[in-house]
C-alpha atoms as a PDB file:
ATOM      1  CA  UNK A   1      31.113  22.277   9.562  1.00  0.00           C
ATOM      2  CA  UNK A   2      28.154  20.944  10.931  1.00  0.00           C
ATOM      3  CA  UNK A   3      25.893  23.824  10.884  1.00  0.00           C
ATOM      4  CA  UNK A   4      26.993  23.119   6.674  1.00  0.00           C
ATOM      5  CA  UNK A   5      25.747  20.069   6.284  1.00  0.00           C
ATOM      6  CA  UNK A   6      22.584  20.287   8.415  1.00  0.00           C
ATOM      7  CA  UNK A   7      21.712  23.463   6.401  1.00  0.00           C
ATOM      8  CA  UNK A   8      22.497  21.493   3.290  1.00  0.00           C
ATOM      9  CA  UNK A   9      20.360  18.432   4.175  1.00  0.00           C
ATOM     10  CA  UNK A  10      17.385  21.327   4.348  1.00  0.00           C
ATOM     11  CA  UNK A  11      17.889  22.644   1.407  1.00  0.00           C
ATOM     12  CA  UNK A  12      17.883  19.345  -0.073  1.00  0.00           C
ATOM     13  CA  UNK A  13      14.642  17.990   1.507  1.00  0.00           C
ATOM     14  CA  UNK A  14      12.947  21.443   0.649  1.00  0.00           C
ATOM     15  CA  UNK A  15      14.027  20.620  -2.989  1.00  0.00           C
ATOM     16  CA  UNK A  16      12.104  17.112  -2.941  1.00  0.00           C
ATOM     17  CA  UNK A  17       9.516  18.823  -1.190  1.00  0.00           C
ATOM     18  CA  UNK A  18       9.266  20.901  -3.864  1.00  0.00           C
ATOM     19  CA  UNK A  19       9.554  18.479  -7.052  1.00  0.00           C
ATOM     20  CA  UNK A  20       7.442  16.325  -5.510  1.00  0.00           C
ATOM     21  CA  UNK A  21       4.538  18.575  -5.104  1.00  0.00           C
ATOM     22  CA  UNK A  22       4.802  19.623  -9.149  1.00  0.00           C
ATOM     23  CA  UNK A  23       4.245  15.986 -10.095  1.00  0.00           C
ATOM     24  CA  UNK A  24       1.258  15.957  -7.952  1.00  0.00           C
ATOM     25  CA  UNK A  25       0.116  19.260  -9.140  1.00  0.00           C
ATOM     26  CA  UNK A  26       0.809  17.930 -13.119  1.00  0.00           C
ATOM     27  CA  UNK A  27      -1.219  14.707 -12.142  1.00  0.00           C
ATOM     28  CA  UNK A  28      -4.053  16.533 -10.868  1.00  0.00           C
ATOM     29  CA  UNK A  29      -3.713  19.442 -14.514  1.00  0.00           C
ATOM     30  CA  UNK A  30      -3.413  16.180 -16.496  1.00  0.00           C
ATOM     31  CA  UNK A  31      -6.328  13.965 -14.875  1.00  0.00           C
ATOM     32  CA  UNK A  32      -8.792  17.376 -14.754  1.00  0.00           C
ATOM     33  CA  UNK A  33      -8.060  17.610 -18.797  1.00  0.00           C
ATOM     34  CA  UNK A  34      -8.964  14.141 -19.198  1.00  0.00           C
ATOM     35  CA  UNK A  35     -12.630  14.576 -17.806  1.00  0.00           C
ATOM     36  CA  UNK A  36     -12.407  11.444 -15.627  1.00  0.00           C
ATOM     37  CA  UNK A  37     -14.900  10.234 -17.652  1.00  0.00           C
ATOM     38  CA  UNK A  38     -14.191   7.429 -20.614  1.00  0.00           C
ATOM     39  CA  UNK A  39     -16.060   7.999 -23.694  1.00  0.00           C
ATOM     40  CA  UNK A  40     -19.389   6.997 -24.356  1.00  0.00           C
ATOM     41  CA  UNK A  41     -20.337   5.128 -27.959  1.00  0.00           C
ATOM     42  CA  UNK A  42     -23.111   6.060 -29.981  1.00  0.00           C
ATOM     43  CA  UNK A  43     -25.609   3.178 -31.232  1.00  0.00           C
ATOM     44  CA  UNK A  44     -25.464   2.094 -34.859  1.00  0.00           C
ATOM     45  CA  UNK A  45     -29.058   2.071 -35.157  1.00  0.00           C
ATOM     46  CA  UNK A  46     -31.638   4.347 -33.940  1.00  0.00           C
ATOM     47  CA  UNK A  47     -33.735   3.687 -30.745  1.00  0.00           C
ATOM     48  CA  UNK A  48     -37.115   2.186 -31.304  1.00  0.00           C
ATOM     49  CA  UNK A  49     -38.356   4.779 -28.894  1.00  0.00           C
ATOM     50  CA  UNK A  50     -39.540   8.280 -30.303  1.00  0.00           C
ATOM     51  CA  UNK A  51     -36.283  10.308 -30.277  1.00  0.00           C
ATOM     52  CA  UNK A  52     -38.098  14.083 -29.113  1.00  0.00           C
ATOM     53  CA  UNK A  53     -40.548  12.627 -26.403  1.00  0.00           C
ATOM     54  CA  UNK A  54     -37.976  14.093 -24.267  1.00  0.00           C
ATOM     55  CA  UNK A  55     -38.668  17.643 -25.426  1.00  0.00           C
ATOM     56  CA  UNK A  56     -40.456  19.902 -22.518  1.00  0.00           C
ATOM     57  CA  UNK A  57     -43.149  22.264 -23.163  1.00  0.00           C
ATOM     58  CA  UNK A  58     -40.683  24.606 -24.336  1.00  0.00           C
ATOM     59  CA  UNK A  59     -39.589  22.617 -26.732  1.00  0.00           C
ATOM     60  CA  UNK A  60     -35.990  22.851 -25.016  1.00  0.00           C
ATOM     61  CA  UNK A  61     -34.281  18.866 -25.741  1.00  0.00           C
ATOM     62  CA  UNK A  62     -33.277  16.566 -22.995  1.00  0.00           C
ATOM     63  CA  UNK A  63     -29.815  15.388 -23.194  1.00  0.00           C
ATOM     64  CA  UNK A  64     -29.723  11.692 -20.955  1.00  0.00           C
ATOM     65  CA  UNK A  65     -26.355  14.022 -19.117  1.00  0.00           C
ATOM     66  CA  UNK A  66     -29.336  16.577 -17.865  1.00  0.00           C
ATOM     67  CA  UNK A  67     -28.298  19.038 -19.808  1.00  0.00           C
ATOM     68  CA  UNK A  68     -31.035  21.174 -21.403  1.00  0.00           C
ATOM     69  CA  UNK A  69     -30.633  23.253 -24.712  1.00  0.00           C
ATOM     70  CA  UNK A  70     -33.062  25.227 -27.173  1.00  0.00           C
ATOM     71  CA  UNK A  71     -30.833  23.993 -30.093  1.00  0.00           C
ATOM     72  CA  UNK A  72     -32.223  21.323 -32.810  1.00  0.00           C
ATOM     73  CA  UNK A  73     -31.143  17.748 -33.020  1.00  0.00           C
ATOM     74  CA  UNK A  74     -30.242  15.600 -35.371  1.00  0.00           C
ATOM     75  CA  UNK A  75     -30.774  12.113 -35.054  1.00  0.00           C
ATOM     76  CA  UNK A  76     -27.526   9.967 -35.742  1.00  0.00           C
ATOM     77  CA  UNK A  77     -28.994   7.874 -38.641  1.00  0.00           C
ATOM     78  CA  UNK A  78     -29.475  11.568 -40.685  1.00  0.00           C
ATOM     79  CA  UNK A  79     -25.831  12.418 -40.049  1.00  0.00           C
ATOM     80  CA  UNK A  80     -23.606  11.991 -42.891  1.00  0.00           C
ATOM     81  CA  UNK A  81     -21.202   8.839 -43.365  1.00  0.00           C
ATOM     82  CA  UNK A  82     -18.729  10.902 -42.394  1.00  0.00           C
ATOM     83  CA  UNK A  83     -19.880  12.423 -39.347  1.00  0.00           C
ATOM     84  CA  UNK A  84     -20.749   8.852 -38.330  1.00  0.00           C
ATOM     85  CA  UNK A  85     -17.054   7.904 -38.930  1.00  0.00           C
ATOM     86  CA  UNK A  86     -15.640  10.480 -36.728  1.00  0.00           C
ATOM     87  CA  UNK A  87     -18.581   9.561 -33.818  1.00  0.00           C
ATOM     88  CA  UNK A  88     -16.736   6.152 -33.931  1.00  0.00           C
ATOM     89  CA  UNK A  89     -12.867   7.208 -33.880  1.00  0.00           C
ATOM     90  CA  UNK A  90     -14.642   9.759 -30.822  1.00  0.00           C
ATOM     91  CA  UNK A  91     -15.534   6.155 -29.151  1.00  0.00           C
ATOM     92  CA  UNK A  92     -12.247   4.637 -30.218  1.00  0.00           C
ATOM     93  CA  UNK A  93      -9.900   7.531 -28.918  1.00  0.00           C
ATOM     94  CA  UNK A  94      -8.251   7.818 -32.395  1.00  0.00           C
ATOM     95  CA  UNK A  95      -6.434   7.926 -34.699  1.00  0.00           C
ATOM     96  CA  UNK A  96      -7.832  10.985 -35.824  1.00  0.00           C
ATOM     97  CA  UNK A  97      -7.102  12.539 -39.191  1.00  0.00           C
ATOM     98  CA  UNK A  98      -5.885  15.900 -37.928  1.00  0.00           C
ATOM     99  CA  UNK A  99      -3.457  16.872 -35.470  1.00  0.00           C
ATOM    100  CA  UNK A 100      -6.332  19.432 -34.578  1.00  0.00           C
ATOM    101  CA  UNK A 101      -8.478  16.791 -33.431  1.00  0.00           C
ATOM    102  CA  UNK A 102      -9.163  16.217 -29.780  1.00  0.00           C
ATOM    103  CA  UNK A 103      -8.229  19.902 -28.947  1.00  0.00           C
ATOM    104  CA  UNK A 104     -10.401  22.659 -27.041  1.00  0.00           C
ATOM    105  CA  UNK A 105     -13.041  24.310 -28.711  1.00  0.00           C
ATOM    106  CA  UNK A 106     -13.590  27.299 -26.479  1.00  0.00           C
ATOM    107  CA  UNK A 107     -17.432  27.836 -27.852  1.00  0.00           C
ATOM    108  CA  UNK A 108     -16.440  32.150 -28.516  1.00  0.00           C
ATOM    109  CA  UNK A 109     -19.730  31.957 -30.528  1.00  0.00           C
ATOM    110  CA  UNK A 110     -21.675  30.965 -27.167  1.00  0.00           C
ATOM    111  CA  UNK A 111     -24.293  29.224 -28.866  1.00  0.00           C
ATOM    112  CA  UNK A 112     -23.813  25.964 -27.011  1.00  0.00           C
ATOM    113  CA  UNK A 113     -24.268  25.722 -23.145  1.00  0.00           C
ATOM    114  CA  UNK A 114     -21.947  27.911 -21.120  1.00  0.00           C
ATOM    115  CA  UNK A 115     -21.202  25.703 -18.879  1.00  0.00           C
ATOM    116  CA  UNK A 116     -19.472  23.052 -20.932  1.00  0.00           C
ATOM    117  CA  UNK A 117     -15.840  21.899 -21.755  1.00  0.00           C
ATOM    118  CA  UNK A 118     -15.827  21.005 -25.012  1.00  0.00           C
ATOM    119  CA  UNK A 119     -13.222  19.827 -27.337  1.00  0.00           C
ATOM    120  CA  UNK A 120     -13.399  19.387 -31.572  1.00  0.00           C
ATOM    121  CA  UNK A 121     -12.926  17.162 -33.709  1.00  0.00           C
ATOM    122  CA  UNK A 122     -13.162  17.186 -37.863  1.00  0.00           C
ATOM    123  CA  UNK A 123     -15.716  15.528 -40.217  1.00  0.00           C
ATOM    124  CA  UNK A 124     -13.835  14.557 -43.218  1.00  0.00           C
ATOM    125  CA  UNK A 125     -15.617  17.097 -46.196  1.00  0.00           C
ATOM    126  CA  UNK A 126     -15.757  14.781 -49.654  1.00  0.00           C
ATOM    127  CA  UNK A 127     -13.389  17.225 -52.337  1.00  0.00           C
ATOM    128  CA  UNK A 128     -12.299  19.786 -49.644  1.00  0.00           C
ATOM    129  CA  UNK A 129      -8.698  20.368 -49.491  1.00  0.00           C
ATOM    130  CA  UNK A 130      -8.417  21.347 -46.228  1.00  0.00           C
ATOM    131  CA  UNK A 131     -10.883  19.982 -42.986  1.00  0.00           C
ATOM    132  CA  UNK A 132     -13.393  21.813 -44.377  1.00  0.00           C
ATOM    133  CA  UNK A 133     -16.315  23.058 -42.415  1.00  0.00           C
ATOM    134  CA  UNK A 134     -17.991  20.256 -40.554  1.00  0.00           C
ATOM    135  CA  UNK A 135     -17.273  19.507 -36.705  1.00  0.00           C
ATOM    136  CA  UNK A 136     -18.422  17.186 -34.060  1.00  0.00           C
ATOM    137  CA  UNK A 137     -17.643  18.795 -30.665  1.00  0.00           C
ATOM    138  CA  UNK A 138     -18.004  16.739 -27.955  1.00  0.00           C
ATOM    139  CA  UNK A 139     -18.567  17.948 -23.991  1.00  0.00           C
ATOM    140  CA  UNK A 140     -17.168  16.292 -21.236  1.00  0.00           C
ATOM    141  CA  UNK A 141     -20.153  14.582 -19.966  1.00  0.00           C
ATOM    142  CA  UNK A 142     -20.471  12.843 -23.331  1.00  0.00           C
ATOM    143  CA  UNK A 143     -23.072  15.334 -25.391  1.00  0.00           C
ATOM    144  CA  UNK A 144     -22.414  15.771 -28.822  1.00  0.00           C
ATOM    145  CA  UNK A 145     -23.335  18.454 -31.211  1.00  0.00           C
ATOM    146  CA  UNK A 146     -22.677  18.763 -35.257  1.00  0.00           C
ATOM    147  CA  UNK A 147     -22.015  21.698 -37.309  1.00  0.00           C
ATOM    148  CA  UNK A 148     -21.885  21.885 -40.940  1.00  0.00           C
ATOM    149  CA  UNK A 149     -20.977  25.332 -41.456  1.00  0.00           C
ATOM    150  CA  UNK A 150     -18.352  25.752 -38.985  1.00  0.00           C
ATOM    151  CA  UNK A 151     -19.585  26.972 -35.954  1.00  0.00           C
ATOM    152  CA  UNK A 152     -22.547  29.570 -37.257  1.00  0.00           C
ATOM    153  CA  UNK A 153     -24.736  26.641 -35.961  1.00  0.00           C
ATOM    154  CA  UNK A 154     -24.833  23.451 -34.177  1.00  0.00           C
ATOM    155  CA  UNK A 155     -26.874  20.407 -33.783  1.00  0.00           C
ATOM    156  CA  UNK A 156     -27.497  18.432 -30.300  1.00  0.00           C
ATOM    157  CA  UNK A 157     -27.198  14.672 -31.604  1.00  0.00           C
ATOM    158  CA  UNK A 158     -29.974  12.881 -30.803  1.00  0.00           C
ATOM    159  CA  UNK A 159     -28.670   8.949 -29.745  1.00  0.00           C
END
């Protein structure tokens, strides 16, 4: 009887060992989705500083993350009302007008960075029924790009 209960008392502390290591393992899924990094807000008004001087010989922009891209920019006083409205529910965390908002975009077009995370989110289209074709997608470390023609180009915004 007592080898029965000392081989029960294993089983049981193997089973905590157990459930306790997949909450640890969901916290660490859970906090590596998140980025670790809050949110950064974009400025109402544009900088009094010259928004390309950071463009290298190449012409390749700066980003102020250190990333470096050959795509145009767009400074954030050209981008439509709209676009400006979903840069501030981006700052706000939400609500956002689609459920699709906030998910992965997994760049299959490859014409931003490679190395990037990047998740979507929809720029309300004036007399579209649906979400229409505009997008801000956002990387982790806080760079932003537009598209107006759903995904056949994008647009590094310029802060």
């Amino acid at each position: 009887m007592a080898d029965a209960k000392s081989g029960l008392a294993w089983v049981w502390k193997n089973w905590v060992l157990v459930i306790v290591s997949l909450l640890l393992l969901i916290l660490v899924i859970v906090w590596g989705a998140r980025g670790g990094t809050p949110d950064e807000v974009i400025p109402t008004t544009r900088p009094a500083a010259t928004a390309d001087s950071s463009a290298g010989a190449s012409g390749a922009a700066s980003d102020p993350t250190g990333q470096q891209d050959d795509l145009p920019t767009i400074a954030y006083a050209d981008l439509p009302r709209e676009a400006k409205t979903t840069l501030g529910l981006i700052a706000r965390g939400g609500p956002y007008p689609y459920k699709q908002d906030g998910m992965t975009f997994r760049n299959r077009e490859r014409l931003l960075p490679a190395d990037g995370r990047y998740q979507e989110f929809t720029v309300v289209t004036p007399d579209e029924r649906d979400r229409g074709a505009r997008r801000i997608i956002k990387e982790r470390r806080g760079t932003l790009y537009y598209t107006d023609d759903h995904y056949e180009s994008f647009k590094r915004i310029r802060r």
